[in-house]
Protein backbone atom coordinates (compact mmCIF):
# COMPACT_ATOMS: atom_id res chain seq x y z
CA UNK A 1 198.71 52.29 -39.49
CA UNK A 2 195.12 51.27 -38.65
CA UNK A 3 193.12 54.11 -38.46
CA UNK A 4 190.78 54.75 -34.97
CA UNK A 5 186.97 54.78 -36.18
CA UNK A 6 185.25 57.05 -34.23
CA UNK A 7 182.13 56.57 -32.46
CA UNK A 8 179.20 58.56 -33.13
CA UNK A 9 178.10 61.57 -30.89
CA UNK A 10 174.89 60.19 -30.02
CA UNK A 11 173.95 62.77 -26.95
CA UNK A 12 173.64 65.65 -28.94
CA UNK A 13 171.50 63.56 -31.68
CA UNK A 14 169.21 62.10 -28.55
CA UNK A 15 169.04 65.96 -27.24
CA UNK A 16 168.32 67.40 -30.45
CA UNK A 17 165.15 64.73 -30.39
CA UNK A 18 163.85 65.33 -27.07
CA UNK A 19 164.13 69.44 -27.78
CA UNK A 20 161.99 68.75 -31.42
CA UNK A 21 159.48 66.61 -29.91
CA UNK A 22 159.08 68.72 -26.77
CA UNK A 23 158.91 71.89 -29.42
CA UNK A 24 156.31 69.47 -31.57
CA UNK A 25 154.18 68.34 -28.24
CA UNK A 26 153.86 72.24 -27.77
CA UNK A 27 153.29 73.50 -31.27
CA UNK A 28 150.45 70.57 -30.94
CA UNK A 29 149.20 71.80 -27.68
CA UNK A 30 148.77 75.65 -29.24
CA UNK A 31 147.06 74.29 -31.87
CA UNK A 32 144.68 71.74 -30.16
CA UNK A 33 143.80 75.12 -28.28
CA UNK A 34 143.48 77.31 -30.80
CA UNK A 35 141.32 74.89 -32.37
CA UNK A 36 139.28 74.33 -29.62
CA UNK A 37 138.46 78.12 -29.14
CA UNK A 38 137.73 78.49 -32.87
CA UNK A 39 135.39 75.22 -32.40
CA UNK A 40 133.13 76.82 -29.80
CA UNK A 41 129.44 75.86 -30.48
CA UNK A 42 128.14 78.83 -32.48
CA UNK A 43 125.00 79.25 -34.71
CA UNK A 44 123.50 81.25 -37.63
CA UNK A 45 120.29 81.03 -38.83
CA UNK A 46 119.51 78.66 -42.04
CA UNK A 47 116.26 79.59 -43.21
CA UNK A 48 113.77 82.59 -42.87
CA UNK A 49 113.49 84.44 -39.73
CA UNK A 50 110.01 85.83 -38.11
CA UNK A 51 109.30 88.27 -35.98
CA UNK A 52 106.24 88.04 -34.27
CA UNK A 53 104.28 90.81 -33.64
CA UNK A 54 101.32 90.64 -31.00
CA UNK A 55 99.06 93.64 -32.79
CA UNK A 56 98.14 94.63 -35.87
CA UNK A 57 100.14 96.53 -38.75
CA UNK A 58 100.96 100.16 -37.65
CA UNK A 59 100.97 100.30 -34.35
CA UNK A 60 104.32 101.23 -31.78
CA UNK A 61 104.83 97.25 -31.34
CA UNK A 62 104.88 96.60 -35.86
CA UNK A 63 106.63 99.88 -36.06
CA UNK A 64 109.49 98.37 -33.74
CA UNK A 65 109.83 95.27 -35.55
CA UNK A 66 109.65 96.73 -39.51
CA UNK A 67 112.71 99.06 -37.76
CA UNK A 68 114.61 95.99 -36.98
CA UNK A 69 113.77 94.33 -40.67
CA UNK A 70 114.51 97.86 -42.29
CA UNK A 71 117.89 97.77 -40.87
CA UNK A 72 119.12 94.54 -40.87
CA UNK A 73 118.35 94.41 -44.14
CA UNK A 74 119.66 97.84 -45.52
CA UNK A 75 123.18 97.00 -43.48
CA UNK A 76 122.99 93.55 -44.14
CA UNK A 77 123.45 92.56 -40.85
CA UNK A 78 121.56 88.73 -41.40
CA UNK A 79 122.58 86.22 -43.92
CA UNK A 80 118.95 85.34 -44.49
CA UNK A 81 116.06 86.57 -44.77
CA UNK A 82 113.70 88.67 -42.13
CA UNK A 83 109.98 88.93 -42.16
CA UNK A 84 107.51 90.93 -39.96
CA UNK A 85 104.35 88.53 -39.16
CA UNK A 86 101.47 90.06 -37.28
CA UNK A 87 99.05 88.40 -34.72
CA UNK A 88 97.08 89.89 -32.23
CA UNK A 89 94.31 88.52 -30.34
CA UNK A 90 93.77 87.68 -26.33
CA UNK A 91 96.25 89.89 -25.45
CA UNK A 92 99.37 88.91 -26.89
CA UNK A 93 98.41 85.14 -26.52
CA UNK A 94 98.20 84.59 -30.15
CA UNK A 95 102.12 85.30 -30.52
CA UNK A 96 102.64 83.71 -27.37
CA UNK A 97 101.40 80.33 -27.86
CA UNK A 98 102.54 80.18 -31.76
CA UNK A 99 106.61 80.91 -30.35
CA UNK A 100 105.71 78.30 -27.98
CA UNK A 101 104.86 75.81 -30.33
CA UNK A 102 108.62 76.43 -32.14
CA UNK A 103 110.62 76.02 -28.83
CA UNK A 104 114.51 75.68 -29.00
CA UNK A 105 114.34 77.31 -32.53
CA UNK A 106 116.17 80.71 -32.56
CA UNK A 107 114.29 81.82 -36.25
CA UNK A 108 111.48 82.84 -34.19
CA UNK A 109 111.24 86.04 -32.35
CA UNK A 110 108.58 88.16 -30.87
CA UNK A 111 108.19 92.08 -29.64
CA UNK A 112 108.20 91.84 -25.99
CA UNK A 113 105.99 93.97 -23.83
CA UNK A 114 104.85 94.48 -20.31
CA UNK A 115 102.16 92.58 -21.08
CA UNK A 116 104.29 88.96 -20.96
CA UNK A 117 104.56 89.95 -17.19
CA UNK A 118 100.85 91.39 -16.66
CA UNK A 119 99.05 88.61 -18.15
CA UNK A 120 100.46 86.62 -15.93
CA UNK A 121 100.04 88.52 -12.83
CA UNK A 122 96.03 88.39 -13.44
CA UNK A 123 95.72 85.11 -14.79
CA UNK A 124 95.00 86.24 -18.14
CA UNK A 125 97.47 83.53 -19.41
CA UNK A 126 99.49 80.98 -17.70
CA UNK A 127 102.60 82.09 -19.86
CA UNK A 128 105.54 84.22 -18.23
CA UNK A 129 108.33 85.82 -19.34
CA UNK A 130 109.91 82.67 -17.93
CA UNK A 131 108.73 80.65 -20.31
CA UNK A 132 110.66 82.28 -23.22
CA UNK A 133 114.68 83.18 -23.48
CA UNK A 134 114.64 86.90 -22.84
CA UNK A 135 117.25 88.30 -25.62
CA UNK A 136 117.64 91.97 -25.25
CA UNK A 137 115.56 94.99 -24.05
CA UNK A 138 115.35 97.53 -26.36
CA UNK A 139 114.06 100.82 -25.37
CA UNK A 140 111.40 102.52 -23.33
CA UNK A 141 108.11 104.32 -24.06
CA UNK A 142 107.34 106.33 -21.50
CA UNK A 143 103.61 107.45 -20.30
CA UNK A 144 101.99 110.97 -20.85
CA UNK A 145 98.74 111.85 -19.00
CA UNK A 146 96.96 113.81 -21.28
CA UNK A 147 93.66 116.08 -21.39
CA UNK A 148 91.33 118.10 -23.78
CA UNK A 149 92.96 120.87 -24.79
CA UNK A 150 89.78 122.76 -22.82
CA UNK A 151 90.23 120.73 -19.62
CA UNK A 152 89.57 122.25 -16.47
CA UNK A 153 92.58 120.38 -15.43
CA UNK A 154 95.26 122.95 -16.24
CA UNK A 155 98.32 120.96 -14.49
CA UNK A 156 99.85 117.52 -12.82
CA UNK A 157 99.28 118.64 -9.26
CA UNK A 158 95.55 119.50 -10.08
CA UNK A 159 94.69 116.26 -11.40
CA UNK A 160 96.96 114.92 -8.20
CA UNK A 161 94.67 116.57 -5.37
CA UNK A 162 91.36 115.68 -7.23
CA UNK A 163 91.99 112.20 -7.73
CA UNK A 164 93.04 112.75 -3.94
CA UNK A 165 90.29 113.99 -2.96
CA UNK A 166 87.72 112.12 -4.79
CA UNK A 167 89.47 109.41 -7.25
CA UNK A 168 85.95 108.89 -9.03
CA UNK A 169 85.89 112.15 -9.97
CA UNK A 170 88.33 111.80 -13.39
CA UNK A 171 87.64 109.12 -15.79
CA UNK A 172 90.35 108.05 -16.85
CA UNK A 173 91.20 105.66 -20.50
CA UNK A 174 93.78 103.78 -21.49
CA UNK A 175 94.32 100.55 -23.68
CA UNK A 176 94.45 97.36 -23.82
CA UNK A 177 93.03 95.96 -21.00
CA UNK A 178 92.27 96.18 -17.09
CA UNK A 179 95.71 95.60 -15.47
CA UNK A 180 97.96 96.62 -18.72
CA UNK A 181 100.77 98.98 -18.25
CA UNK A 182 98.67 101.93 -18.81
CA UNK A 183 96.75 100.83 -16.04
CA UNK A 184 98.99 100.66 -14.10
CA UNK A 185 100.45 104.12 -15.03
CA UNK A 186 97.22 106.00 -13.22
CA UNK A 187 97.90 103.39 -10.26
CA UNK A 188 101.09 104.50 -9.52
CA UNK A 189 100.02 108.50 -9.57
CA UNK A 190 97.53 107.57 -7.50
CA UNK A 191 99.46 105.36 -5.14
CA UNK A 192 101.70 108.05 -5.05
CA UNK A 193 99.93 110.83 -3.83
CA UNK A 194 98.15 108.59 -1.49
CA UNK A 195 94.60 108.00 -3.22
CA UNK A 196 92.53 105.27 -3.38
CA UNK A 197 94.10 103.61 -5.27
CA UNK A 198 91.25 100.79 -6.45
CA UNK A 199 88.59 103.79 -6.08
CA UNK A 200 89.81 105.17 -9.89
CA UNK A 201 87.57 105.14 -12.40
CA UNK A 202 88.84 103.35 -15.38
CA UNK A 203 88.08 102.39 -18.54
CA UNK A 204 89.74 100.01 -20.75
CA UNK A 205 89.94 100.56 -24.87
CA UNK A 206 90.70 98.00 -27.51
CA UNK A 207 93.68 100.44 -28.45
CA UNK A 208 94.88 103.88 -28.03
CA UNK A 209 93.41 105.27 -30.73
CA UNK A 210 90.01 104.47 -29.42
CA UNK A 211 90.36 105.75 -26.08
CA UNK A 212 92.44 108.89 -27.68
CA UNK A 213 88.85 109.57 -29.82
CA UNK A 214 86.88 108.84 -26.52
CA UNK A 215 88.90 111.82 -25.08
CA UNK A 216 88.22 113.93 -27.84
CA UNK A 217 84.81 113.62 -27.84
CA UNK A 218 84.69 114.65 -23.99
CA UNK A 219 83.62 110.73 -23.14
CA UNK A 220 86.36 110.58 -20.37
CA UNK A 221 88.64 113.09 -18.98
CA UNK A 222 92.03 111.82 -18.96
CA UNK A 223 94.22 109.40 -21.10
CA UNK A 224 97.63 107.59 -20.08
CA UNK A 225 99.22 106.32 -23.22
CA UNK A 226 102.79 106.36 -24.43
CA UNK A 227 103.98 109.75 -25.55
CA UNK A 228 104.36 108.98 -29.51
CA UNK A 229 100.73 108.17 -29.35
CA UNK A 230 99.47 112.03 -28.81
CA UNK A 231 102.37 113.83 -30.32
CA UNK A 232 100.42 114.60 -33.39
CA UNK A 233 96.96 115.53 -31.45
CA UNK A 234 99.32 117.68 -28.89
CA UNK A 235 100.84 119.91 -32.19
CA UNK A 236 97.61 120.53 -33.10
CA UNK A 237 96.30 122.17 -29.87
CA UNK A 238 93.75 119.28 -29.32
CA UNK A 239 95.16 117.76 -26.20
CA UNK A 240 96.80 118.90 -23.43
CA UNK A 241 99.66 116.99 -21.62
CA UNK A 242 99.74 117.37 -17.52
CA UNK A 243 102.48 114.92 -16.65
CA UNK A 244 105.29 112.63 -18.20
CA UNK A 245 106.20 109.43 -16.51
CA UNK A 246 109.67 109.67 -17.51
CA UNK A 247 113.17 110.41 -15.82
CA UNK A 248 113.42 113.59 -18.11
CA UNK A 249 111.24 116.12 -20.08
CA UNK A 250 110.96 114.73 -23.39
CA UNK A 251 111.45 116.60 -26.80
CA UNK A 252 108.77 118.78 -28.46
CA UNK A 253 106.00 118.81 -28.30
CA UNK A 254 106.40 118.07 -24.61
CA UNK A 255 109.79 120.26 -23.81
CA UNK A 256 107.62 122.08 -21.97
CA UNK A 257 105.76 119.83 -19.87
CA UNK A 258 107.69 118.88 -16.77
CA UNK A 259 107.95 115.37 -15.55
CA UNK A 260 106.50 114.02 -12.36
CA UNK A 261 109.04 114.47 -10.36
CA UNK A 262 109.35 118.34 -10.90
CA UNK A 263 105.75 118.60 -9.40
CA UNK A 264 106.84 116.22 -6.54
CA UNK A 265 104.75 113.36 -7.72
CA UNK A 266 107.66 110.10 -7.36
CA UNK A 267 106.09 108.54 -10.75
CA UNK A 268 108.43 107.21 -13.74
CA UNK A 269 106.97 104.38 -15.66
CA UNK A 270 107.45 103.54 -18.95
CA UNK A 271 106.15 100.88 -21.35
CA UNK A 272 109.13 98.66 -22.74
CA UNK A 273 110.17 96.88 -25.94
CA UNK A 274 112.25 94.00 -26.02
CA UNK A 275 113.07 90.86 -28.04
CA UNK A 276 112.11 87.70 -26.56
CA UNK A 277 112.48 84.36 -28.26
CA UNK A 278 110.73 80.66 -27.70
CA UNK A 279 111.93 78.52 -24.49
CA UNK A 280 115.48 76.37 -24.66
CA UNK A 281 117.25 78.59 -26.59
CA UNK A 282 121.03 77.60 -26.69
CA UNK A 283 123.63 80.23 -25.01
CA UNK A 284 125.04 80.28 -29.04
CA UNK A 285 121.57 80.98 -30.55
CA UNK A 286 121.15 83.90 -27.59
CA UNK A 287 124.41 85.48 -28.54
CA UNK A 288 124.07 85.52 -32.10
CA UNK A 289 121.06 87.69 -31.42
CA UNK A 290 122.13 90.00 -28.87
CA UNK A 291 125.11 90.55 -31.09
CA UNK A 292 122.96 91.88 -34.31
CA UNK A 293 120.62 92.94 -32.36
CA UNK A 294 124.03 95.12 -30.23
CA UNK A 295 124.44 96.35 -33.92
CA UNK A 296 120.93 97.56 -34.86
CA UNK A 297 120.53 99.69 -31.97
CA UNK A 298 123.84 101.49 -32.85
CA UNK A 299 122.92 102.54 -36.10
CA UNK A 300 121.65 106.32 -36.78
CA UNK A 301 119.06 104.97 -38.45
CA UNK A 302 117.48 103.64 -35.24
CA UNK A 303 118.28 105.92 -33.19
CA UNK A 304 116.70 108.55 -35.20
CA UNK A 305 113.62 106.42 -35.07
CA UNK A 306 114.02 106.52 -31.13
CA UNK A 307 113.96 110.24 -31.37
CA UNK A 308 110.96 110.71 -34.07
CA UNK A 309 108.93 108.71 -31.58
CA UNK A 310 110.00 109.68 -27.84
CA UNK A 311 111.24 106.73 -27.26
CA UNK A 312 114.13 105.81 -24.72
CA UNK A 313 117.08 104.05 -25.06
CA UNK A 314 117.29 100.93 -22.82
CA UNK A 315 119.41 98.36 -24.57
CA UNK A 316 120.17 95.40 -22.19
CA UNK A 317 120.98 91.56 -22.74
CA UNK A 318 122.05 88.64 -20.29
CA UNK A 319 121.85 89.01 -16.65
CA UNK A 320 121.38 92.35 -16.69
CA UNK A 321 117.81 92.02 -18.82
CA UNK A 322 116.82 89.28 -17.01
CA UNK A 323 116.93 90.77 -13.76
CA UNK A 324 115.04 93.90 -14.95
CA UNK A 325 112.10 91.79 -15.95
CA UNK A 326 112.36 89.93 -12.19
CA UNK A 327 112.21 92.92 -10.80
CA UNK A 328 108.90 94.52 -12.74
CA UNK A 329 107.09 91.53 -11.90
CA UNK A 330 107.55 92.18 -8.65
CA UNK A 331 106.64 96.12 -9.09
CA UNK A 332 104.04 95.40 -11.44
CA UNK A 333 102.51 92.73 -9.23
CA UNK A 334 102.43 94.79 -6.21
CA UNK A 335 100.72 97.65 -7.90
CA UNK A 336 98.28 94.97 -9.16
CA UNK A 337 97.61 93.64 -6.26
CA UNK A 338 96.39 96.80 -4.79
CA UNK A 339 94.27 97.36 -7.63
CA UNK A 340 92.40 93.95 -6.53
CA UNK A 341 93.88 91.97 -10.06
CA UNK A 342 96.54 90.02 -9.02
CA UNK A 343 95.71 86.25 -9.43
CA UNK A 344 99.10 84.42 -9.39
């Protein structure tokens, strides 16, 4: 008998194909993707980073940026090297123009201050904050208004109805120059209260320190600096503080002295820091900073720095920072415009 051969099942070979290579095709797909994600453009520094600092050695500005070396090193946050390079002159436009000259490379970095936006306001410099890639903002320093221990000036709304009444009648110090944030610190008091406000009588130091001595010696009669700047002098009974530009009484030495707005004067005003780095920065380069930068502000470490010298809290990257610096030009312009020092 002449056996039947049997023809092969073929359909369940042909299905078991399509199923593999519609289980391959997807297994390819997942991968393709994941690989994709993983291959976003990302960037680390390769050599030696600097951070610019626009004054000399031991002021609030070098003092920021050895805080930011101290702990990315200490926590080894960077996987190369960090170093502090100082140069001040014309107002920050030393640092200014040398980041300039490295655009698009993210190992350079500079302390940010008001200044950026000031400068450009009264046509000390043709720079703006526009022309860099704002990174993160880092904290505030807000602005005491401080007196001779032996003032006759004894409180906020005293020094409010004289420079009221006659705005020539307090001279009043501050650094660096005419339109800095200091500046415009007593032009917002007096705006405030209603004075006059391009009648005040100011005087513009080289640096705090100078116009802090000035006070001292009974040259001028009133001082608006950041708070960390008197603390010391304060402690030690030589000056007296009549008003804080800030939100919120700050610590001792000035627990005691109440803000502006608990002796009805609408003034808070604060000098920033911030991290700004040179024009055409890529979206990778800008996130690799605000991401170290996200961890040196949450260390105790820095924060205990924040606290040693009254300093503020104001961490803020992308949109967020880059609106608050649109929106103090515009404040700081229109208070310099009033002042008669607007240019652009």
């Amino acid at each position: 008998m002449k056996t039947q051969k049997t023809k092969p099942d073929v359909r369940g070979a042909v299905e078991f194909i399509r199923v593999y290579r519609c289980l391959s095709v997807a297994a390819f797909g997942l991968a393709s993707f994941a690989f994709q994600a993983n291959a976003q453009p990302t960037w680390q520094p390769t050599k030696n980073i600097e951070i610019v600092v626009p004054s000399a050695p031991g002021g609030s500005n070098d003092k920021t940026a050895r805080s930011i070396e101290r702990v990315t090193h200490d926590k080894r946050l960077l996987i190369q090297t960090l170093s502090v390079v100082n140069k001040p002159g014309g107002g920050n436009a030393m640092t200014m123009n040398y980041l300039n000259q490295h655009m698009g490379d993210a190992h350079y970095l500079m302390i940010g201050t008001p200044t950026i936006l000031t400068n450009h306001i009264i046509g000390a410099s043709n720079l703006n904050y526009t022309d860099f890639t704002p990174v993160a903002s880092l904290f505030n320093e807000y602005i005491v208004f401080a007196v001779k221990a032996d003032s006759t000036l004894k409180s906020g709304r005293e020094l409010a109805e004289r420079l009221k009444k006659d705005p020539k009648s307090v001279s009043i110090g501050f650094a660096t120059a005419l339109g800095s944030h200091n500046h415009i610190a007593a032009g917002l008091l007096a705006k405030a209260i209603g004075g006059d406000i391009r009648a005040l009588k100011v005087i513009a130091f080289k640096g705090s320190s100078e116009a802090v001595a000035a006070l001292l010696g009974g040259h001028i009669d009133l001082v608006t600096t950041a708070a960390g700047n008197v603390a010391d002098q304060v402690e030690a009974g030589k000056l007296r503080i009549v008003g804080v530009a800030a939100n919120q009484r700050l610590p001792a030495p000035y627990a005691n002295v109440p803000t502006w707005k608990e002796q009805g004067v609408n003034v808070v005003f604060g000098g920033w820091r911030s991290i700004m780095g040179p024009k055409n920065m890529t979206a990778a380069q800008t996130a690799y900073w605000e991401k170290v930068l996200a961890q040196v502000v949450a260390q105790p470490e820095w924060k205990t720095d924040l606290e040693r010298n009254y300093l503020s809290d104001d961490f803020a990257t992308g949109e967020r920072f880059r609106t608050e610096l649109k929106q103090d030009y515009a404040s700081m312009k229109a208070v310099l415009s009033e002042l008669g020092l607007a240019k652009n």
